[in-house]
PDB file of N, CA and C in Angstrom:
ATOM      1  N   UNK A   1       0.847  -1.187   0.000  1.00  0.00           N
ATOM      2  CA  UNK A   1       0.000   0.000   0.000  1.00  0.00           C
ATOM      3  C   UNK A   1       0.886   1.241   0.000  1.00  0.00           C
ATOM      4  N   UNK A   2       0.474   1.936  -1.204  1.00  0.00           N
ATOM      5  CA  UNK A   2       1.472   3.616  -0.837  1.00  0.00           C
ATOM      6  C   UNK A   2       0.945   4.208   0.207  1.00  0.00           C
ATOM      7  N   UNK A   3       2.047   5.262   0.553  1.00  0.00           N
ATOM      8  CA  UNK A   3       1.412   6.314   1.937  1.00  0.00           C
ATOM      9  C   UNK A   3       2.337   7.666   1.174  1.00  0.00           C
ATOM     10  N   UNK A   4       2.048   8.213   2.141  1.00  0.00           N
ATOM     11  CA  UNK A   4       2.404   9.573   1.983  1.00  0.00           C
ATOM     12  C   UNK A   4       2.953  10.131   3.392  1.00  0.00           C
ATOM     13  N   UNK A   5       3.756  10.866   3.908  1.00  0.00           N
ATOM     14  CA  UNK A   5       3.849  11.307   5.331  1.00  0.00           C
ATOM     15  C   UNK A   5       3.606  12.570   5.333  1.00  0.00           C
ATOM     16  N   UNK A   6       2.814  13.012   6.400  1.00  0.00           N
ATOM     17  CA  UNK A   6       1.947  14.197   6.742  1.00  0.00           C
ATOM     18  C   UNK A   6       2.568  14.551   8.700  1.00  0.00           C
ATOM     19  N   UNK A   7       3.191  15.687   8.906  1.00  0.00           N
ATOM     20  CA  UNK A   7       3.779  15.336   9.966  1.00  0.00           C
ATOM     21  C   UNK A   7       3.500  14.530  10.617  1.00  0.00           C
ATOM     22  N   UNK A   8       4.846  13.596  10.155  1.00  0.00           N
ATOM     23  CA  UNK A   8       5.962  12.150  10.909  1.00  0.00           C
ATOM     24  C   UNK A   8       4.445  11.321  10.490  1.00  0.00           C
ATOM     25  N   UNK A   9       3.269  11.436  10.131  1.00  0.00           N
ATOM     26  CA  UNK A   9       2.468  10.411  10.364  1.00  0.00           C
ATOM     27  C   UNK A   9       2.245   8.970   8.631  1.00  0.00           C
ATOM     28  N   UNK A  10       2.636   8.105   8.368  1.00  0.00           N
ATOM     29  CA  UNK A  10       2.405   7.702   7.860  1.00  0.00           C
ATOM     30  C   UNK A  10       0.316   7.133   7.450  1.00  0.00           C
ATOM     31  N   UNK A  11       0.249   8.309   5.708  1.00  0.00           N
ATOM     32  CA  UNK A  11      -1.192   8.303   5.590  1.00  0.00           C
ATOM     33  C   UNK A  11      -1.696   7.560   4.307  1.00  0.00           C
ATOM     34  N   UNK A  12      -2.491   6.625   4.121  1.00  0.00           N
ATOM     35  CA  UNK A  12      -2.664   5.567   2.635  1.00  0.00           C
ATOM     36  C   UNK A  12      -2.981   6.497   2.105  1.00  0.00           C
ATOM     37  N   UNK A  13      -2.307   6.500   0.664  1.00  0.00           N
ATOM     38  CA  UNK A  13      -2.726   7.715  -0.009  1.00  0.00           C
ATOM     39  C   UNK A  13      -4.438   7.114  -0.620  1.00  0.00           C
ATOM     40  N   UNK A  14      -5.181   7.632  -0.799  1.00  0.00           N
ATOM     41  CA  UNK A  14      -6.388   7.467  -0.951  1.00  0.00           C
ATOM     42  C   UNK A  14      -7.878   7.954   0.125  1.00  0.00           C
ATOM     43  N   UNK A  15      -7.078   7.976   1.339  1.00  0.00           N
ATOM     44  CA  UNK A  15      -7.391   7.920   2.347  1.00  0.00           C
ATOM     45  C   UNK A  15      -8.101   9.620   1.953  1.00  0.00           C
ATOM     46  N   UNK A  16      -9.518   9.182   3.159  1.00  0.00           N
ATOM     47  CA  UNK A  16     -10.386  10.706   3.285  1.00  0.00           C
ATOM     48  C   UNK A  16     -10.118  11.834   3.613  1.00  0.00           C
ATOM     49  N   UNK A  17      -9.840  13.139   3.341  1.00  0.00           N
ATOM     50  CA  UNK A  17      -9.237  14.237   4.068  1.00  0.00           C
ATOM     51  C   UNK A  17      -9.506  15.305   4.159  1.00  0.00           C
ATOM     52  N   UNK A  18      -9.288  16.285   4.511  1.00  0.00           N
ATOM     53  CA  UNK A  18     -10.096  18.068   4.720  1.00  0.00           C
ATOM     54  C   UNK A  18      -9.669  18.388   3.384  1.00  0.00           C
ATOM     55  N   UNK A  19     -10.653  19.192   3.234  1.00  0.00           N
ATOM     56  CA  UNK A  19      -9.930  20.304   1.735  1.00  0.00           C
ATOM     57  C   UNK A  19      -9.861  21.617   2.484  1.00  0.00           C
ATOM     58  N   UNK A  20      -9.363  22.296   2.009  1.00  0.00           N
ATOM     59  CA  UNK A  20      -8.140  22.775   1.276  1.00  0.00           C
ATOM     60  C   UNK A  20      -6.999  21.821   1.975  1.00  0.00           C
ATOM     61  N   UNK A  21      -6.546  20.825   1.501  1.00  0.00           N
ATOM     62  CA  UNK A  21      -5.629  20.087   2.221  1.00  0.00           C
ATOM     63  C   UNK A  21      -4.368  21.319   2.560  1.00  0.00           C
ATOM     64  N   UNK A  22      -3.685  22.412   2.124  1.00  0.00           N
ATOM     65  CA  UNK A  22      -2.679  23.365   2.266  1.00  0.00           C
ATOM     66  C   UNK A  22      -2.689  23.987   3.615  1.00  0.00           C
ATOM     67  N   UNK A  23      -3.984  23.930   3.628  1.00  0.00           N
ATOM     68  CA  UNK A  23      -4.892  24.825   5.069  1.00  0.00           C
ATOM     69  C   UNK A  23      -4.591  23.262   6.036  1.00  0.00           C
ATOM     70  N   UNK A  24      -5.757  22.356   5.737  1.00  0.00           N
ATOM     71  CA  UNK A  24      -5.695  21.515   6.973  1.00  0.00           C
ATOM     72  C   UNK A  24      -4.817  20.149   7.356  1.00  0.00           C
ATOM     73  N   UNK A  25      -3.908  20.090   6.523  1.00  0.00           N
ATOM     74  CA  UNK A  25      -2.759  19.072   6.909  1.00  0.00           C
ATOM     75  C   UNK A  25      -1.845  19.548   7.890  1.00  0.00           C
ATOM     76  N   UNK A  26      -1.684  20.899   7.974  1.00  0.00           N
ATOM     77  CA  UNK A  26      -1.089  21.291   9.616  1.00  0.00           C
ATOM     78  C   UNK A  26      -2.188  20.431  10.675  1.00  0.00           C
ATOM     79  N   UNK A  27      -2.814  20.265  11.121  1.00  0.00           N
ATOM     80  CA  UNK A  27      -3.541  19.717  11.522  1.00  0.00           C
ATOM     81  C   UNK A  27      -3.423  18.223  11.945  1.00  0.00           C
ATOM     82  N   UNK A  28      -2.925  17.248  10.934  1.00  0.00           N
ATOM     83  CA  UNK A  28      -3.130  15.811  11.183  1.00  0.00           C
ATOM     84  C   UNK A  28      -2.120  15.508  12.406  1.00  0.00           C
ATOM     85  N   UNK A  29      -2.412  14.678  13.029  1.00  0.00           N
ATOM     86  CA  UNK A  29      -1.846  14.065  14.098  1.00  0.00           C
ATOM     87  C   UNK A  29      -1.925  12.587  13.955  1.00  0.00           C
ATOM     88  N   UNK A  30      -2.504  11.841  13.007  1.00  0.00           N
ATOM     89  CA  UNK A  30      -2.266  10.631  13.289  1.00  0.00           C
ATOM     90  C   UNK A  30      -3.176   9.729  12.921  1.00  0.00           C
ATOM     91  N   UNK A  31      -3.393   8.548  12.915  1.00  0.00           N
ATOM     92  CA  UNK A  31      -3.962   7.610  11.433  1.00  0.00           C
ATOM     93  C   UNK A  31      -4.349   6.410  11.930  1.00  0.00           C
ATOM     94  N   UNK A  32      -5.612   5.770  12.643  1.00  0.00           N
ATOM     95  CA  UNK A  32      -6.067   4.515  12.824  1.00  0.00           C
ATOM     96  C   UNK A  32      -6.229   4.039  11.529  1.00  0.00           C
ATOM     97  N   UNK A  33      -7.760   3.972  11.047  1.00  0.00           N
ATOM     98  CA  UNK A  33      -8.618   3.408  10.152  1.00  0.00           C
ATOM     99  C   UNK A  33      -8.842   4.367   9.145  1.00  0.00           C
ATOM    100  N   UNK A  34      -8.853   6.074   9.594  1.00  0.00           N
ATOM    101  CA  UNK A  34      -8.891   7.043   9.401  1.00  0.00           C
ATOM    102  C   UNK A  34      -7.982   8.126   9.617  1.00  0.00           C
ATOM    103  N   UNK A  35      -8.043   9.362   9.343  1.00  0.00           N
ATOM    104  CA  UNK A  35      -7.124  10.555   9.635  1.00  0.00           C
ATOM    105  C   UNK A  35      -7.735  10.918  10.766  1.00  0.00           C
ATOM    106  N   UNK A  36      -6.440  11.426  11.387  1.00  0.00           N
ATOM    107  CA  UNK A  36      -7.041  11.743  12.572  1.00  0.00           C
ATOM    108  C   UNK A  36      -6.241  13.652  12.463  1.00  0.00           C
ATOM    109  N   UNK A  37      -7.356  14.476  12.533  1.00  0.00           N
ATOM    110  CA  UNK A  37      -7.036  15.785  13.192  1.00  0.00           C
ATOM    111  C   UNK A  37      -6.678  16.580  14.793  1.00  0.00           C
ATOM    112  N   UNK A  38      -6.186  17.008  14.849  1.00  0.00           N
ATOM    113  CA  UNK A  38      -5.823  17.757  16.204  1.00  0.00           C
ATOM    114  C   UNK A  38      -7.011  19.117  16.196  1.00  0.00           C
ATOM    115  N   UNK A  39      -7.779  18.871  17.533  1.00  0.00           N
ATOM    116  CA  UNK A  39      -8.949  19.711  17.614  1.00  0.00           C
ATOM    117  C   UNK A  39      -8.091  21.176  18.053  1.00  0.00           C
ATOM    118  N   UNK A  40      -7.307  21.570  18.815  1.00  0.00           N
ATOM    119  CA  UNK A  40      -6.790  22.790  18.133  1.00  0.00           C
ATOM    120  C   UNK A  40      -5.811  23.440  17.537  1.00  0.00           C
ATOM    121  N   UNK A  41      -5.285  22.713  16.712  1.00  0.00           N
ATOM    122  CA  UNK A  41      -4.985  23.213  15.258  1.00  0.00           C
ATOM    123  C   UNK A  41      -5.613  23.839  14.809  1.00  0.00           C
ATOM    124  N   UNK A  42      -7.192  22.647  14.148  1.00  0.00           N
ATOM    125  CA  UNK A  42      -8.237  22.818  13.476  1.00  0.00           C
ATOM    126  C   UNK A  42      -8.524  24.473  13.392  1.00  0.00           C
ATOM    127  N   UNK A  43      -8.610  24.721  15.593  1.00  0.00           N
ATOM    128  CA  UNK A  43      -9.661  25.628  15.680  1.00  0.00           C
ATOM    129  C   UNK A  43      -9.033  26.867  15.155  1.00  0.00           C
ATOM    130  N   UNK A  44      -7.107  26.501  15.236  1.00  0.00           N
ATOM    131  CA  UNK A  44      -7.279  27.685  15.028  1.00  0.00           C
ATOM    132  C   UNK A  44      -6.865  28.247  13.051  1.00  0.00           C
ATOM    133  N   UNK A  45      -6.743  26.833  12.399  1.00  0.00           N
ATOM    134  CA  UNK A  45      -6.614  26.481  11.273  1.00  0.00           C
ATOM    135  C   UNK A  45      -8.362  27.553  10.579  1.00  0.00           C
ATOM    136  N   UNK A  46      -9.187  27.216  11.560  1.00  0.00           N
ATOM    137  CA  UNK A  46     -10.844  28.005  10.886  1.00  0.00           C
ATOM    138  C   UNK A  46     -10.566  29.061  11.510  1.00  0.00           C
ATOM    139  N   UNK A  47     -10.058  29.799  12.227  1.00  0.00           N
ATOM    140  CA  UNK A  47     -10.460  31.274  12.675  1.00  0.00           C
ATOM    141  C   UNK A  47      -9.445  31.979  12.146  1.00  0.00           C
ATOM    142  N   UNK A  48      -8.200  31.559  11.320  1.00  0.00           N
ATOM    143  CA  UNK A  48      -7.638  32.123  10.688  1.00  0.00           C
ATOM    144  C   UNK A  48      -7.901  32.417   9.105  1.00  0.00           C
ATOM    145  N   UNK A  49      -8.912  31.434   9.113  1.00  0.00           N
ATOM    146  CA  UNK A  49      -8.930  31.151   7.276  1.00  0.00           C
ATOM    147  C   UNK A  49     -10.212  31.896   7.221  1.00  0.00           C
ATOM    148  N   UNK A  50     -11.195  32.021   7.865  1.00  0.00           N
ATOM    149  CA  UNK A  50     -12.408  32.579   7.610  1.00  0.00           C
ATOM    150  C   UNK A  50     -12.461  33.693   8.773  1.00  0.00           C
ATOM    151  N   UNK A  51     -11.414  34.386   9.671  1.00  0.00           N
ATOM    152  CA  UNK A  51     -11.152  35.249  10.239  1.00  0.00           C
ATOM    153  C   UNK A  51     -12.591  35.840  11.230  1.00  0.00           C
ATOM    154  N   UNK A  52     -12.458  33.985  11.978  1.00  0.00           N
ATOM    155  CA  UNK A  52     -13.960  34.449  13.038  1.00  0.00           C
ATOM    156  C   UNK A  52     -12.968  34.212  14.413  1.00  0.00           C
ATOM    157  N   UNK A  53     -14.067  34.289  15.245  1.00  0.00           N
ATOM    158  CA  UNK A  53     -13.736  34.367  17.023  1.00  0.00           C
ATOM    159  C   UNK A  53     -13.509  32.726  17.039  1.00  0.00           C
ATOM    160  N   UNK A  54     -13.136  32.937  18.058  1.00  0.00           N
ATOM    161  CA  UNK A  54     -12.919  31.030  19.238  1.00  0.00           C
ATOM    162  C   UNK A  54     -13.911  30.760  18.580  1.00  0.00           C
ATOM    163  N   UNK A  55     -15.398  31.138  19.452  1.00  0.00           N
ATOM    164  CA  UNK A  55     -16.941  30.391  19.765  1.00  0.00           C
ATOM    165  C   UNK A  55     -17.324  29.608  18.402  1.00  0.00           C
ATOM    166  N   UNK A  56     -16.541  31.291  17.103  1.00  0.00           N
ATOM    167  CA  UNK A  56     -17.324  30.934  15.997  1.00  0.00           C
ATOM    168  C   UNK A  56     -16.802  29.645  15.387  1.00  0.00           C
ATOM    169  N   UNK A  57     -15.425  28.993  15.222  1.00  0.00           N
ATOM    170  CA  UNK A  57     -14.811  28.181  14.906  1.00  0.00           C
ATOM    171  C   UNK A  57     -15.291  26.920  15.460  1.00  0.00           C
ATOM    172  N   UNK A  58     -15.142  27.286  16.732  1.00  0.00           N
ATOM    173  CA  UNK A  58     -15.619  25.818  17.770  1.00  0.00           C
ATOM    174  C   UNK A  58     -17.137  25.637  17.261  1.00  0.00           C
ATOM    175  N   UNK A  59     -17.990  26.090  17.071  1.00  0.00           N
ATOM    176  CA  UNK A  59     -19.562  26.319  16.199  1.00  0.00           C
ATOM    177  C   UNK A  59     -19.254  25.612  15.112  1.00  0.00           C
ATOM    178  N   UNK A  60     -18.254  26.066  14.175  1.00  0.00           N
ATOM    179  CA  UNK A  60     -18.115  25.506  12.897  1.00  0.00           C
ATOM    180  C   UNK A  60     -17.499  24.132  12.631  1.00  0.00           C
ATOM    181  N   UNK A  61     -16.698  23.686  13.721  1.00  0.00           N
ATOM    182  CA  UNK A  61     -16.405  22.559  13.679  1.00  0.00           C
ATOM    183  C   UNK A  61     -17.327  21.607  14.681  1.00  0.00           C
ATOM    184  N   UNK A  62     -18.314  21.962  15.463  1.00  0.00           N
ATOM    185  CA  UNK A  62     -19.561  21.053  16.185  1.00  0.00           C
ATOM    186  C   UNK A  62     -20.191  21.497  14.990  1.00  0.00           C
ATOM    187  N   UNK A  63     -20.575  22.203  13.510  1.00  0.00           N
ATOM    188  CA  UNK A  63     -21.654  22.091  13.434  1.00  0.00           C
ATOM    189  C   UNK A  63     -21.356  20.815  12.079  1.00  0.00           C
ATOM    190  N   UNK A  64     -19.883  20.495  11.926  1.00  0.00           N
ATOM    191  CA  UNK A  64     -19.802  19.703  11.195  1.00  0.00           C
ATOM    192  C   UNK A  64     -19.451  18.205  11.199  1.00  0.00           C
ATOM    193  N   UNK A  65     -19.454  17.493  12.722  1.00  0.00           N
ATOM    194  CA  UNK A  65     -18.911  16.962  13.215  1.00  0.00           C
ATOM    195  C   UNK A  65     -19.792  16.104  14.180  1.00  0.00           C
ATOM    196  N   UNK A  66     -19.520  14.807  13.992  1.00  0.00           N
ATOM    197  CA  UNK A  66     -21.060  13.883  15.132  1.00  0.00           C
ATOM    198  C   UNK A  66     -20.413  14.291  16.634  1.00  0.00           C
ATOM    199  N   UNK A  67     -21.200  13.961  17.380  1.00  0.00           N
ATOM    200  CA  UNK A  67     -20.887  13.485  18.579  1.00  0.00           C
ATOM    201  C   UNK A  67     -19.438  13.575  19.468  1.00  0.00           C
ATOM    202  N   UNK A  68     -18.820  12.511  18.542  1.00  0.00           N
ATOM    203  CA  UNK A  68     -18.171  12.075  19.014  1.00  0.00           C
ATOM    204  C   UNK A  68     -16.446  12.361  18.003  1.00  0.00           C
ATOM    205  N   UNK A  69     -17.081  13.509  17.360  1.00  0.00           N
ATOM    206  CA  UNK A  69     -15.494  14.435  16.329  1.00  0.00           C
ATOM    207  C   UNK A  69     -15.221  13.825  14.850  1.00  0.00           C
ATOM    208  N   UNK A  70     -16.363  13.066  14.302  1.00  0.00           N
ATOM    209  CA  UNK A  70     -16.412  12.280  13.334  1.00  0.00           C
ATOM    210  C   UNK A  70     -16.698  13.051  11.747  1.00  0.00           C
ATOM    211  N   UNK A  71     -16.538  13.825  11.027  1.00  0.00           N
ATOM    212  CA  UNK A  71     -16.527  14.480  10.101  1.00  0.00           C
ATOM    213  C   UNK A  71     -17.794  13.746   9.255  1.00  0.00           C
ATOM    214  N   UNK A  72     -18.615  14.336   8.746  1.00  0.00           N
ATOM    215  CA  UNK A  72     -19.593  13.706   7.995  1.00  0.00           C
ATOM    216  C   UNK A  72     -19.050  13.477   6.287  1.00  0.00           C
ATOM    217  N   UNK A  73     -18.521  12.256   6.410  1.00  0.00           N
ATOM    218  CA  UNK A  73     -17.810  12.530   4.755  1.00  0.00           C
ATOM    219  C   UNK A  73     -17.781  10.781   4.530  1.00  0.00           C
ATOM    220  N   UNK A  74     -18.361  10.461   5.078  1.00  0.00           N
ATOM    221  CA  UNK A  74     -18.793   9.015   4.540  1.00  0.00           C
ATOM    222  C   UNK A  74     -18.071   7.508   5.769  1.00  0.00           C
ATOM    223  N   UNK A  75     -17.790   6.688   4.841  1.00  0.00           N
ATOM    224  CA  UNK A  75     -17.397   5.429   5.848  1.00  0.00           C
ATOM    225  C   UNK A  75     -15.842   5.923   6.408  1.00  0.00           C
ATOM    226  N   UNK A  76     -14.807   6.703   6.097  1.00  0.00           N
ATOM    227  CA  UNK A  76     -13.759   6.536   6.433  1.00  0.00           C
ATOM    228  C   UNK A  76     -13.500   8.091   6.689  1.00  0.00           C
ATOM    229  N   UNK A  77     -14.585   8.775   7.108  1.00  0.00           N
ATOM    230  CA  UNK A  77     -14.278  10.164   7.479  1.00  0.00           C
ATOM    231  C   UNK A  77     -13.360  10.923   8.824  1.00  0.00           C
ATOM    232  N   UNK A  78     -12.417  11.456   8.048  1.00  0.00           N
ATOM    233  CA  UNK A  78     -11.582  11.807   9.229  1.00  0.00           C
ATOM    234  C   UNK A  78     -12.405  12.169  10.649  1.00  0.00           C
ATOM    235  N   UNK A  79     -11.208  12.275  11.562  1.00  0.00           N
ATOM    236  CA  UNK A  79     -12.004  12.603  12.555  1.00  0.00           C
ATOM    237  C   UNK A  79     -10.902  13.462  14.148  1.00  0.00           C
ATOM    238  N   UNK A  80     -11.359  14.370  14.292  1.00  0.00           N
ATOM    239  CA  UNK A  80     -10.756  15.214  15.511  1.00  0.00           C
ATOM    240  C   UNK A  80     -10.810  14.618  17.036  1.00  0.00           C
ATOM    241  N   UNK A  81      -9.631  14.773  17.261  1.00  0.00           N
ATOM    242  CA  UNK A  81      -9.056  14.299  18.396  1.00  0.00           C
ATOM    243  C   UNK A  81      -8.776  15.615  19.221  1.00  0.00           C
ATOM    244  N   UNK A  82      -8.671  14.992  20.385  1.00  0.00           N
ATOM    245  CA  UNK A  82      -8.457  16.146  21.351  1.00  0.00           C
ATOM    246  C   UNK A  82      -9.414  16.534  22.346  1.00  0.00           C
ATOM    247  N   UNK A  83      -9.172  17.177  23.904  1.00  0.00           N
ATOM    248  CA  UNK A  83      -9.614  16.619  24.874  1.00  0.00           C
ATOM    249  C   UNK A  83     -11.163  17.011  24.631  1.00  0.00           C
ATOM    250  N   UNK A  84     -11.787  17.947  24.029  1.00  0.00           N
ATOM    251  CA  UNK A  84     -13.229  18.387  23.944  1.00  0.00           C
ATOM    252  C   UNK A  84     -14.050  17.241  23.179  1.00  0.00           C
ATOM    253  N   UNK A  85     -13.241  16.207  22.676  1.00  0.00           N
ATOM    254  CA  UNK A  85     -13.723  14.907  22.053  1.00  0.00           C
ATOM    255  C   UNK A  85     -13.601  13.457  22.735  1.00  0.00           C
ATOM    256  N   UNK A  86     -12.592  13.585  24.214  1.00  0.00           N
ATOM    257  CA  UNK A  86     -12.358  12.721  25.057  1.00  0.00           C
ATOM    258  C   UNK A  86     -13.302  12.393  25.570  1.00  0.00           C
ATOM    259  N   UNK A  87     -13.194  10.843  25.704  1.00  0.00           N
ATOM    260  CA  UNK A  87     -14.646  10.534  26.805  1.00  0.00           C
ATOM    261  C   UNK A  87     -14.466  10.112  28.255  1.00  0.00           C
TER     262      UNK A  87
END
């Protein structure tokens, strides 16, 4: 299987991922089944790119995101890590 490395993390290339990947590959932290994102990176990866507050970012990433930090993008959708996603 090819990969690709995305900081130090070995990722299958094929594998599901944020777009603008330029913007959100600062972000990855690491690779079960899926990509895994760092919840603040992310947050502050959205309040820089669309130049909103904390609340509004943290809004924008619960309003895209199950439960439990799961990205709605099908069977192998990345997913955010980090303690506001800890159980």
């Amino acid at each position: 299987m090819s990969t690709e490395i995305i900081n130090n993390v070995k990722i299958p290339l094929g594998s599901t991922m944020l777009e603008p990947r330029e913007l959100f590959d600062k972000a990855i932290c690491g690779f079960t089944r899926r990509v895994l994102y760092d919840y603040d990176i992310l947050l502050e990866i959205v309040m820089e790119w669309t130049d909103c507050s904390y609340e509004e970012a943290a809004d924008y990433l619960s309003y895209n995101t199950s439960h439990d930090g799961t990205f709605f993008m099908g069977e192998d959708s990345p997913r955010i890590v980090g303690e506001v996603y800890e159980e």
